[in-house]
Every structure is written in C-alpha cells, then in structure tokens.
C-alpha atoms as a PDB file:
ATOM      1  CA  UNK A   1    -119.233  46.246  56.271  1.00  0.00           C
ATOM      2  CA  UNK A   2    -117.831  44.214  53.337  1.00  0.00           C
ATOM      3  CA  UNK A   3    -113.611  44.917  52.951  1.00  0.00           C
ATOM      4  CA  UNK A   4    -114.506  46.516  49.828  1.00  0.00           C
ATOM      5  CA  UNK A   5    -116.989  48.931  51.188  1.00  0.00           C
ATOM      6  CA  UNK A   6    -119.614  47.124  49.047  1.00  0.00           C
ATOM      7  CA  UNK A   7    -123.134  46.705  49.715  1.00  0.00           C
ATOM      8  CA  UNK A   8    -124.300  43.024  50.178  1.00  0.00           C
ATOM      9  CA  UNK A   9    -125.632  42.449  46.822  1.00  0.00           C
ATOM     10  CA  UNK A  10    -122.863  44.631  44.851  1.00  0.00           C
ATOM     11  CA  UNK A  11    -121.325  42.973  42.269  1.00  0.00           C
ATOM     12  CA  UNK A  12    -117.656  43.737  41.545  1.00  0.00           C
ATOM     13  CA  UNK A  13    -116.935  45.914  38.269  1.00  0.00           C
ATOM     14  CA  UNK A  14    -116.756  43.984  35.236  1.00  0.00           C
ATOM     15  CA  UNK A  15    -115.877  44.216  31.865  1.00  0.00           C
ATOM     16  CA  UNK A  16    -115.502  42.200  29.242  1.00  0.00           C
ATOM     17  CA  UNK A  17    -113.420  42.839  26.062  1.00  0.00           C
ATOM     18  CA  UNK A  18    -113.142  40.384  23.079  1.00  0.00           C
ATOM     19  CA  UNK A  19    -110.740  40.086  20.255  1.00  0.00           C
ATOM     20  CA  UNK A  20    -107.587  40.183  22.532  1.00  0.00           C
ATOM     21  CA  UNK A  21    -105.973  37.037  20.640  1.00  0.00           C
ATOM     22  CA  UNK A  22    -105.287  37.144  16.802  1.00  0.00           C
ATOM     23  CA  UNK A  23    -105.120  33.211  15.999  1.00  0.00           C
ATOM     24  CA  UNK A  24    -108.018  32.059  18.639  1.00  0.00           C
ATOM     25  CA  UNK A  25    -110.915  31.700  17.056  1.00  0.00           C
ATOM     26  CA  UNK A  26    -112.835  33.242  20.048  1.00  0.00           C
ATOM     27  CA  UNK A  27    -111.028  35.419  22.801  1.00  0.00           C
ATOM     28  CA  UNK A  28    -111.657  37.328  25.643  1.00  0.00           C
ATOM     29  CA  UNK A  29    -110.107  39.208  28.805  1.00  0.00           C
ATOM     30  CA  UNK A  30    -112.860  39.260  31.547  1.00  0.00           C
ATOM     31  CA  UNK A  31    -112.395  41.315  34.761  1.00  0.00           C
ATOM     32  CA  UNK A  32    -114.340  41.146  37.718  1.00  0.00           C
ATOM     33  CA  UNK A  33    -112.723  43.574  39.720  1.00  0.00           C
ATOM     34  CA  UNK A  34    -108.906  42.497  40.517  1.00  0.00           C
ATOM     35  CA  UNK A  35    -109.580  39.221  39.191  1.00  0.00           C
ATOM     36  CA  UNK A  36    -108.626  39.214  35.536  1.00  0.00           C
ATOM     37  CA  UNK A  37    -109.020  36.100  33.113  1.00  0.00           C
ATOM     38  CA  UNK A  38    -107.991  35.475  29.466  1.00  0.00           C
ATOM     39  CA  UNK A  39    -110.659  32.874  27.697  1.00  0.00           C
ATOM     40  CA  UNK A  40    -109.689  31.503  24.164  1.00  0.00           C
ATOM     41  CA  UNK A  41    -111.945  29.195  22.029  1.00  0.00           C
ATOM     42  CA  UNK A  42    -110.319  26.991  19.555  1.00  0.00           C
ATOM     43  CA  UNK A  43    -112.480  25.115  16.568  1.00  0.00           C
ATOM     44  CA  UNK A  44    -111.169  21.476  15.844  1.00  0.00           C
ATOM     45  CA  UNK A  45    -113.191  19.485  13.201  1.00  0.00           C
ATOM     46  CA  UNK A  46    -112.847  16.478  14.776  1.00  0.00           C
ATOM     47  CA  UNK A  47    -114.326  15.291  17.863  1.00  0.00           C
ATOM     48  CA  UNK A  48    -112.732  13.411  20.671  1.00  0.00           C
ATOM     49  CA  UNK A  49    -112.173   9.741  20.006  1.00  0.00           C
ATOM     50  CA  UNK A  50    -115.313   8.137  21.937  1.00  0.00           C
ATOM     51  CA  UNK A  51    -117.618  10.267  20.023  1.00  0.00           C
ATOM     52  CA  UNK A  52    -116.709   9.940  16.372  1.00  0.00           C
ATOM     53  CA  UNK A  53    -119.552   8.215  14.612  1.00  0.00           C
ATOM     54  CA  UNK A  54    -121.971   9.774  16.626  1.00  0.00           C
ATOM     55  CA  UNK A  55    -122.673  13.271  15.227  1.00  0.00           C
ATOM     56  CA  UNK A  56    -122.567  14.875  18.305  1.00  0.00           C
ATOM     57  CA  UNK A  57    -119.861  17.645  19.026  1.00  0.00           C
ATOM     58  CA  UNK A  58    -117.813  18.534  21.968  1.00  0.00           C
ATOM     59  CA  UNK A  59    -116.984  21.526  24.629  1.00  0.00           C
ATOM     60  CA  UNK A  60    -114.443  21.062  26.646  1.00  0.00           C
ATOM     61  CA  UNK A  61    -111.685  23.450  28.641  1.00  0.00           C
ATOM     62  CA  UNK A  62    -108.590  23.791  30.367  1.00  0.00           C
ATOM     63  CA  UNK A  63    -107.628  26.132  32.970  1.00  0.00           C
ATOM     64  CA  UNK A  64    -104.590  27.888  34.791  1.00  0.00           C
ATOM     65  CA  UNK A  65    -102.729  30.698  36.491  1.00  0.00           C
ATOM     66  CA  UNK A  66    -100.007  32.029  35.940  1.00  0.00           C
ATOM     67  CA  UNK A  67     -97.198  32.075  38.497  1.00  0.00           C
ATOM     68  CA  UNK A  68     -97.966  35.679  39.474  1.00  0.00           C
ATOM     69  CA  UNK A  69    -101.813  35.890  39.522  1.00  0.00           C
ATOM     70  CA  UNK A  70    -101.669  36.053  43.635  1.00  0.00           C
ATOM     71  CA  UNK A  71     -99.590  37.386  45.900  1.00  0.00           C
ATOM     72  CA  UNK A  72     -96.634  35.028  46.049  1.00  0.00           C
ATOM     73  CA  UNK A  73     -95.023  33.145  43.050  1.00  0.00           C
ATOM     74  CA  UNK A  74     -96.815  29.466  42.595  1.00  0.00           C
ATOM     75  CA  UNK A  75     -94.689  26.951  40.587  1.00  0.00           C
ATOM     76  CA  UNK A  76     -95.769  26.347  37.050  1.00  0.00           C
ATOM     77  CA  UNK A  77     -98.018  23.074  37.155  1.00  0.00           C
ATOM     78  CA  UNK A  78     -95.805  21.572  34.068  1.00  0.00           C
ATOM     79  CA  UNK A  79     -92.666  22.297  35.916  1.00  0.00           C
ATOM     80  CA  UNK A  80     -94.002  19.609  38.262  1.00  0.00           C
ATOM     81  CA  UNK A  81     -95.350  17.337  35.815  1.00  0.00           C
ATOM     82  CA  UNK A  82     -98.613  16.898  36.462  1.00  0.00           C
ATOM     83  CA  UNK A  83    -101.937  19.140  37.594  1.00  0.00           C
ATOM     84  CA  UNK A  84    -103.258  19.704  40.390  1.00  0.00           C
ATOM     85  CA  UNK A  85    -106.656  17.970  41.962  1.00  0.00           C
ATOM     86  CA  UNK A  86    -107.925  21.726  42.149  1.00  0.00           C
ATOM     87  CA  UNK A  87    -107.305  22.567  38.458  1.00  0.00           C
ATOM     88  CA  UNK A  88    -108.077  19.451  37.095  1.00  0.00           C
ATOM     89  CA  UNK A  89    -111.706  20.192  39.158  1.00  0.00           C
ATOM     90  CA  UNK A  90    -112.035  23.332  38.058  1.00  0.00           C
ATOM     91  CA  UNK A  91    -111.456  22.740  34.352  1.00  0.00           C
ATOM     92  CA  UNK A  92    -113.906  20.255  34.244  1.00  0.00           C
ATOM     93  CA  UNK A  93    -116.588  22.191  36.129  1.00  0.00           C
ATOM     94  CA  UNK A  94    -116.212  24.498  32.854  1.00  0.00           C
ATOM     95  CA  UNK A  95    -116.212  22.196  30.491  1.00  0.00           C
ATOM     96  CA  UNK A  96    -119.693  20.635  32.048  1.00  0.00           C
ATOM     97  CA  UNK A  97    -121.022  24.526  32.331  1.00  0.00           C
ATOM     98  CA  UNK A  98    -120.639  25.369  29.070  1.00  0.00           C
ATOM     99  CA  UNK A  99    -121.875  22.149  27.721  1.00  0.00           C
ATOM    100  CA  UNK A 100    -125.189  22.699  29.577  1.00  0.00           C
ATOM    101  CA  UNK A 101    -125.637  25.923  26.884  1.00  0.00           C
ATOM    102  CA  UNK A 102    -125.003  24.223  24.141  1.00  0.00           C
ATOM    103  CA  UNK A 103    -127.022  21.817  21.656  1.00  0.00           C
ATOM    104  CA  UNK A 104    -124.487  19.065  20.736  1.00  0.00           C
ATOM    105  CA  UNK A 105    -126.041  18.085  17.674  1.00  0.00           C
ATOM    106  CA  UNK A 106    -126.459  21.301  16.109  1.00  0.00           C
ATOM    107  CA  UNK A 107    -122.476  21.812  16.822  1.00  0.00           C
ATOM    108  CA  UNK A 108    -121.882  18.665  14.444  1.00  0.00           C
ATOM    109  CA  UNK A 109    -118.444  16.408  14.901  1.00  0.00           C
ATOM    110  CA  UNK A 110    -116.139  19.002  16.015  1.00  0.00           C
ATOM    111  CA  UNK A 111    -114.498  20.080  19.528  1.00  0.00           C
ATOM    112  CA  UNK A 112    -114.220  23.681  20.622  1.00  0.00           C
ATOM    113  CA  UNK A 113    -111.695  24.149  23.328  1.00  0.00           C
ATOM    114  CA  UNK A 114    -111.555  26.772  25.844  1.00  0.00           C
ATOM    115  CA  UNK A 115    -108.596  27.783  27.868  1.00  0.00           C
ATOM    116  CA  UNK A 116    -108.898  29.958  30.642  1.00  0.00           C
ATOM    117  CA  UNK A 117    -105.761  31.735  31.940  1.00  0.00           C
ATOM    118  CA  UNK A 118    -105.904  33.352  35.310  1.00  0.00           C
ATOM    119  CA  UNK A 119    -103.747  36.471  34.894  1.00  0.00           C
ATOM    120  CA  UNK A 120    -104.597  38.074  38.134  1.00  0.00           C
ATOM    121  CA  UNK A 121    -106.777  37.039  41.077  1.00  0.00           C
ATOM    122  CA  UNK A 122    -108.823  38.111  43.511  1.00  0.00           C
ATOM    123  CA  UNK A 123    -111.584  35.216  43.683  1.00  0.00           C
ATOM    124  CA  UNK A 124    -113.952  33.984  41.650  1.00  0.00           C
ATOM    125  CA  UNK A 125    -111.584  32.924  39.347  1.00  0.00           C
ATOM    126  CA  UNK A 126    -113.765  29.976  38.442  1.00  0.00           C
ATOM    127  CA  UNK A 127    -117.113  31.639  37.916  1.00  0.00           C
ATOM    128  CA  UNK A 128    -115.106  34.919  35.626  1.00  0.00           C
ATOM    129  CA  UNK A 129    -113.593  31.705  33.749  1.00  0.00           C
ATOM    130  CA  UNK A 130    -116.689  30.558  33.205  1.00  0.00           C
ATOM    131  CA  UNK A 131    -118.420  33.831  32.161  1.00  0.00           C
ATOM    132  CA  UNK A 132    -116.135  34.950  30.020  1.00  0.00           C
ATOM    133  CA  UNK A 133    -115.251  31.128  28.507  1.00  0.00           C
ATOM    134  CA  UNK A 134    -118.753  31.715  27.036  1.00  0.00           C
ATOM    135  CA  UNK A 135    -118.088  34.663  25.554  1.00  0.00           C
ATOM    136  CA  UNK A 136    -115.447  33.247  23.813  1.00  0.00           C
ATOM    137  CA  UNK A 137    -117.286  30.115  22.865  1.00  0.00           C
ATOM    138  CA  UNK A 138    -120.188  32.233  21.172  1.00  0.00           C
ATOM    139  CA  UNK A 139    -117.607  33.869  19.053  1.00  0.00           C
ATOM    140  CA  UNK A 140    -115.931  30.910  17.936  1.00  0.00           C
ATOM    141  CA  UNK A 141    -119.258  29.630  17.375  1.00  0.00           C
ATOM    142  CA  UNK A 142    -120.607  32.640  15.588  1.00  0.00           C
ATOM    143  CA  UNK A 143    -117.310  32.495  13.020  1.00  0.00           C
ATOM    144  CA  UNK A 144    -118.676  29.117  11.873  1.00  0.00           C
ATOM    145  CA  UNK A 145    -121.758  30.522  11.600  1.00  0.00           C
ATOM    146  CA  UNK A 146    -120.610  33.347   9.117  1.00  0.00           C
ATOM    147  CA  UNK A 147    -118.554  30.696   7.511  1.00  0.00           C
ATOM    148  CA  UNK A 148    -121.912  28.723   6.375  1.00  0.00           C
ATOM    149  CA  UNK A 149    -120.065  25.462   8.092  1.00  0.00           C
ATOM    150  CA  UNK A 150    -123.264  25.578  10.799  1.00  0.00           C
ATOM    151  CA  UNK A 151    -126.215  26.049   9.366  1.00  0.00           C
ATOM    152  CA  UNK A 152    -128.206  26.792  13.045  1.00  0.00           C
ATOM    153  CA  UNK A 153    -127.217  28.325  16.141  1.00  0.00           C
ATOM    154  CA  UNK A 154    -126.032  25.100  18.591  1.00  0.00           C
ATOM    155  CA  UNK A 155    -126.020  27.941  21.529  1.00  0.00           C
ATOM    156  CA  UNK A 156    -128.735  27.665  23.178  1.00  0.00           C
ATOM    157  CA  UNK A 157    -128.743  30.171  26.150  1.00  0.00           C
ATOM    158  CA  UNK A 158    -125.943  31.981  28.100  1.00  0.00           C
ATOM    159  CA  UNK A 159    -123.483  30.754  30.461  1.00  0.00           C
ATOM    160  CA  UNK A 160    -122.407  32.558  33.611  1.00  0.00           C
ATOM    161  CA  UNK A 161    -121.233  31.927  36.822  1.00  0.00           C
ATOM    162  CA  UNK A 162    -121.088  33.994  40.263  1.00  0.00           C
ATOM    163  CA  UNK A 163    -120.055  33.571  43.967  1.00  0.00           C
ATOM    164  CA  UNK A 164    -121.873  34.022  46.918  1.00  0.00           C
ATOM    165  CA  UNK A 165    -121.410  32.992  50.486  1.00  0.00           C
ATOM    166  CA  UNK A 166    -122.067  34.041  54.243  1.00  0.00           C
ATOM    167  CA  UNK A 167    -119.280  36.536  55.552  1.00  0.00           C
ATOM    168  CA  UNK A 168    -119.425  37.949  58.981  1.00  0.00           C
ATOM    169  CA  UNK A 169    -122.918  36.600  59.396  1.00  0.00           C
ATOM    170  CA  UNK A 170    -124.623  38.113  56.479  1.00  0.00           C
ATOM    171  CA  UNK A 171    -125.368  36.780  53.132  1.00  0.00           C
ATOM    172  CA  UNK A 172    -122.844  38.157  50.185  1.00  0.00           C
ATOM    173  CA  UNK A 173    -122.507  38.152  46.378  1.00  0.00           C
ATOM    174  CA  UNK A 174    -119.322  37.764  44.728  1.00  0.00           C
ATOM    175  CA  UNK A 175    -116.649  37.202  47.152  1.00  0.00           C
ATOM    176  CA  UNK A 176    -113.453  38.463  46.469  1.00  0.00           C
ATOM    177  CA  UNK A 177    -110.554  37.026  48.004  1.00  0.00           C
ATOM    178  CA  UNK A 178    -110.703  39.076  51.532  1.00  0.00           C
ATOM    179  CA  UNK A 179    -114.079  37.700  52.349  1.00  0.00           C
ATOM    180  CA  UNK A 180    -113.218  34.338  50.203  1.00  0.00           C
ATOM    181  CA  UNK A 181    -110.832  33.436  52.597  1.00  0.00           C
ATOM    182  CA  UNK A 182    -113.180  34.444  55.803  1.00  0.00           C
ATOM    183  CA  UNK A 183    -116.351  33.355  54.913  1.00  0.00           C
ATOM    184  CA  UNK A 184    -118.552  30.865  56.830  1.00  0.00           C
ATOM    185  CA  UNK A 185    -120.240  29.304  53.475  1.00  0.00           C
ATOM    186  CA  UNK A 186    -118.927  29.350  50.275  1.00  0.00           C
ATOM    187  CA  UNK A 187    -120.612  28.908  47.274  1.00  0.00           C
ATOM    188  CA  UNK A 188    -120.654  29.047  43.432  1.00  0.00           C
ATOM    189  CA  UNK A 189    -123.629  29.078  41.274  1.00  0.00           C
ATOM    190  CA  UNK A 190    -123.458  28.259  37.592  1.00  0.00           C
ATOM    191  CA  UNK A 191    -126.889  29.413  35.658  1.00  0.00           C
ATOM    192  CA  UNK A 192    -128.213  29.879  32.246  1.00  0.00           C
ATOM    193  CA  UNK A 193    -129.681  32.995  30.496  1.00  0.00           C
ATOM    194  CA  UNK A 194    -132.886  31.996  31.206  1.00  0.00           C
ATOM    195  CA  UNK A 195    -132.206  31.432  35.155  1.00  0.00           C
ATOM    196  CA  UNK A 196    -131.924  27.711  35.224  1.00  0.00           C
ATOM    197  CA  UNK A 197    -129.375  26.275  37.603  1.00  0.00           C
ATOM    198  CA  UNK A 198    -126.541  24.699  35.936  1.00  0.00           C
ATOM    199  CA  UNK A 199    -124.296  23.402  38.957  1.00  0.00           C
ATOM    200  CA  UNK A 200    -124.446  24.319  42.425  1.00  0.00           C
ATOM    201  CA  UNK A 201    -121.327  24.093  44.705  1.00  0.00           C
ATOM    202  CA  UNK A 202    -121.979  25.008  48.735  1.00  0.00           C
ATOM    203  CA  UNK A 203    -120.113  24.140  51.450  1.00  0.00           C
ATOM    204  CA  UNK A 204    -119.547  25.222  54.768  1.00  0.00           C
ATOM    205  CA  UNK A 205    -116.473  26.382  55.755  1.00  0.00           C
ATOM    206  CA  UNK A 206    -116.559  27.279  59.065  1.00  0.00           C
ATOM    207  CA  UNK A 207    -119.597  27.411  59.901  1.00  0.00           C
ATOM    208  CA  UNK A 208    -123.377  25.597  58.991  1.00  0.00           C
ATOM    209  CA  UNK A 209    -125.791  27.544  56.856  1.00  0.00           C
ATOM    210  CA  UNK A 210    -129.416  27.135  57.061  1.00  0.00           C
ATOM    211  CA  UNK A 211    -132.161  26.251  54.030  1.00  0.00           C
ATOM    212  CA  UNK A 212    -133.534  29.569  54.221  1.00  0.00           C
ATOM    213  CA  UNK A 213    -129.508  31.016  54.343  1.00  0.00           C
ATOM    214  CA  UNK A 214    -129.255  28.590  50.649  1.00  0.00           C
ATOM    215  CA  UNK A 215    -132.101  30.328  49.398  1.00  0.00           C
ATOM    216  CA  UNK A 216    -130.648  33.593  49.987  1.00  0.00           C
ATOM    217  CA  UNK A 217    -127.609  32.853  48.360  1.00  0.00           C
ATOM    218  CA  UNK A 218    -129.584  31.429  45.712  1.00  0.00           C
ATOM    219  CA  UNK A 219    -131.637  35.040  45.150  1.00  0.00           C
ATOM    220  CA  UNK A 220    -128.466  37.107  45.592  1.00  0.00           C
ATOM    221  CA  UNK A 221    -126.974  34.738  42.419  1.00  0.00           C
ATOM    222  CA  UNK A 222    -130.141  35.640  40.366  1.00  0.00           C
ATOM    223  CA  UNK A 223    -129.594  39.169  40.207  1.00  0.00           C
ATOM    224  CA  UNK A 224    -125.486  38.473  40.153  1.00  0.00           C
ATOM    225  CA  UNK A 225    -126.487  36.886  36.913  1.00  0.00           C
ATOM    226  CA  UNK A 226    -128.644  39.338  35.140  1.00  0.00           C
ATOM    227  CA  UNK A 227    -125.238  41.978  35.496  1.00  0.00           C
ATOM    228  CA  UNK A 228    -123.413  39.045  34.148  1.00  0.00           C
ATOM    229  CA  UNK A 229    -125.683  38.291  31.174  1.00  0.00           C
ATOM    230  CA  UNK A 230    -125.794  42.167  30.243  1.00  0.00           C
ATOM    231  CA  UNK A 231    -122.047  41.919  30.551  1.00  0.00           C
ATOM    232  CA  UNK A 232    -121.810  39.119  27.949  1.00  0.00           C
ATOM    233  CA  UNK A 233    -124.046  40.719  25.505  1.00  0.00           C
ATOM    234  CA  UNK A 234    -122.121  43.942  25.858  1.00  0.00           C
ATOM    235  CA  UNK A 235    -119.246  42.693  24.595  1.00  0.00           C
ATOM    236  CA  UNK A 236    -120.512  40.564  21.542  1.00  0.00           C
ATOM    237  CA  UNK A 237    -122.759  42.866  20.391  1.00  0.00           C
END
C-alpha cells in the first residue's frame, strides 16, 4: 500500500492554470498534488552571445524554491552567493527538455527563458517544472505567433516529465516525497507528445533494479504521460 493510498499506476491530481503573472509573457501554476510550481516564460530578441549570427534561437531556464516549499526553512541560494550543484542540475535538465520540443530555427534569434519557482513540495518538483515550463513556453510562443513576429509554429511536440521508481518492492508512478525518500530506484523520465524519450535519469538508491524492473518503469511513465499531455492541453486550450 502506497502512503497515499494510491494504486501503483495513480498519478497524483494535477492541474494546471495559466495566466497567473501579468508581465510574463507565458505563466503558469502547476500542481501535482502537494507539489506546487510557478513557470514563467520570458521573450528576449536576442540570443545568447555564442549564437548570434547563426539564426538559431534559444530555450533556456532557471529554477528554485522558496525557503518554505518543505518542511523546514532552507536558506535563500543568493543569501549564500552562489547555487547549488542540485539546482544548477536541475535547471539545466529543463533547459535541455524543453529544447528537445522545439525547432530552433523556426524560433529565429531570440531566447525564451523559463523560471520555475518551487512554491511547495512534495516531489517531483523537477518533472511538474518541466511540465508546466512547457506550458508556459507554448504561450509565450503562441503570443509571437498572434503578433505575426513567427510566421510557423517552432513547437514541435509536447514536453512533460514524470517520476517513477521501485518502493517497497513494487514498481510506482509519481513518487511523492514519502515514497521519494524510501524508494529502492528512483527515476525520472522526460518524453515528448508523441512518446519519444527525451532524458532518462535511474539510479538505484538502495537497492539494484533489474532490465525487466526499467522496462516497467518505463510503461508506468507512458501512461503517466498521456494524463500529463491531456493536462497541458487543458489548460491552453
């Protein structure tokens, strides 16, 4: 029995609702059960340095949580002057994610920027940021679009991302932090629209996992992804 009382391949409520910030250009506040993110997109027209000249455009994001977002107070990251190996991992995990969905060209010499701001957590806070970073992304993207500065879609699929690991011996999807913290493999999988894989990230944590234990994982993130995609389409629609 999952500490939730879910079954194995429950996903945790989620909703998704857009238009929370008035100056982003793109915003979002995804929740997947206790674990509440804000995404923003912001448009700048010019790309990063090392790819001016080359008509190619640019996703990239940053990511953090607030002091609050778990049980005990964690110090600001600026009050200590510099990031953290885990969020400077996890940022660019979503920059590379949302990349993957998006056709570089068609975006033109610009840089969208996503920040995603852990409010709350629960785990997962990667794969919501992720999720609902898209979101964001495809309304920034949809703004230009309407504005006649793109003339076709650079979006070429959705982006989501879900967890799924081994706790107490049995194969789970989305972990929240109870069975997070417990669980014998750990995993995130990052996949398009169309079911492509994106970026896998296994490990085991306390305890091996089998190819046929991968694949299960693997399945269970499949159908993680289709409530993630309806989700997604929900909200811009």
């Amino acid at each position: 029995m999952r500490p939730s009382g879910r079954n194995l391949s429950q996903m945790r409520p989620i909703s998704i609702e857009t238009g929370v910030m008035r100056h982003a250009e793109g915003s979002c506040l995804i929740r997947c059960g206790n674990t509440h993110v804000l995404c923003s997109a912001s448009i700048e027209d010019n790309p990063p340095r090392f790819l001016k000249g080359t008509g190619l455009g640019w996703v990239t994001a940053e990511y953090g949580m607030l002091p609050r977002a778990t049980n005990t107070r964690n110090r600001r990251e600026a009050a200590q002057g510099k990031q953290s190996g885990r969020t400077q991992e996890i940022q660019r995990l979503i920059g590379r994610s949302l990349r993957a969905g998006v056709d570089r060209v068609a975006l033109g010499e610009r840089q969208i920027t996503i920040d995603c701001d852990v409010i709350q957590a629960d785990g997962g806070t990667r794969c919501a940021s992720i999720t609902g970073g898209w979101v964001a992304l495809r309304l920034a993207v949809n703004k230009l679009m309407s504005a006649g500065v793109l003339h076709s879609d650079p979006i070429v699929d959705h982006v989501a991302a879900v967890s799924c690991g081994i706790y107490a011996g049995q194969p789970v999807l989305d972990l929240d932090y109870a069975e997070d913290s417990e669980a014998g493999t750990d995993g995130n999988f990052v996949l398009t629209g169309s079911g492509k894989l994106i970026e896998v990230q296994m490990s085991a944590e306390g305890a091996t996992f089998s190819r046929d234990e991968m694949n299960q994982l693997l399945d269970l993130a499949d159908a993680g992804m289709q409530e993630l995609v309806a989700a997604q389409k929900a909200a811009i629609a």
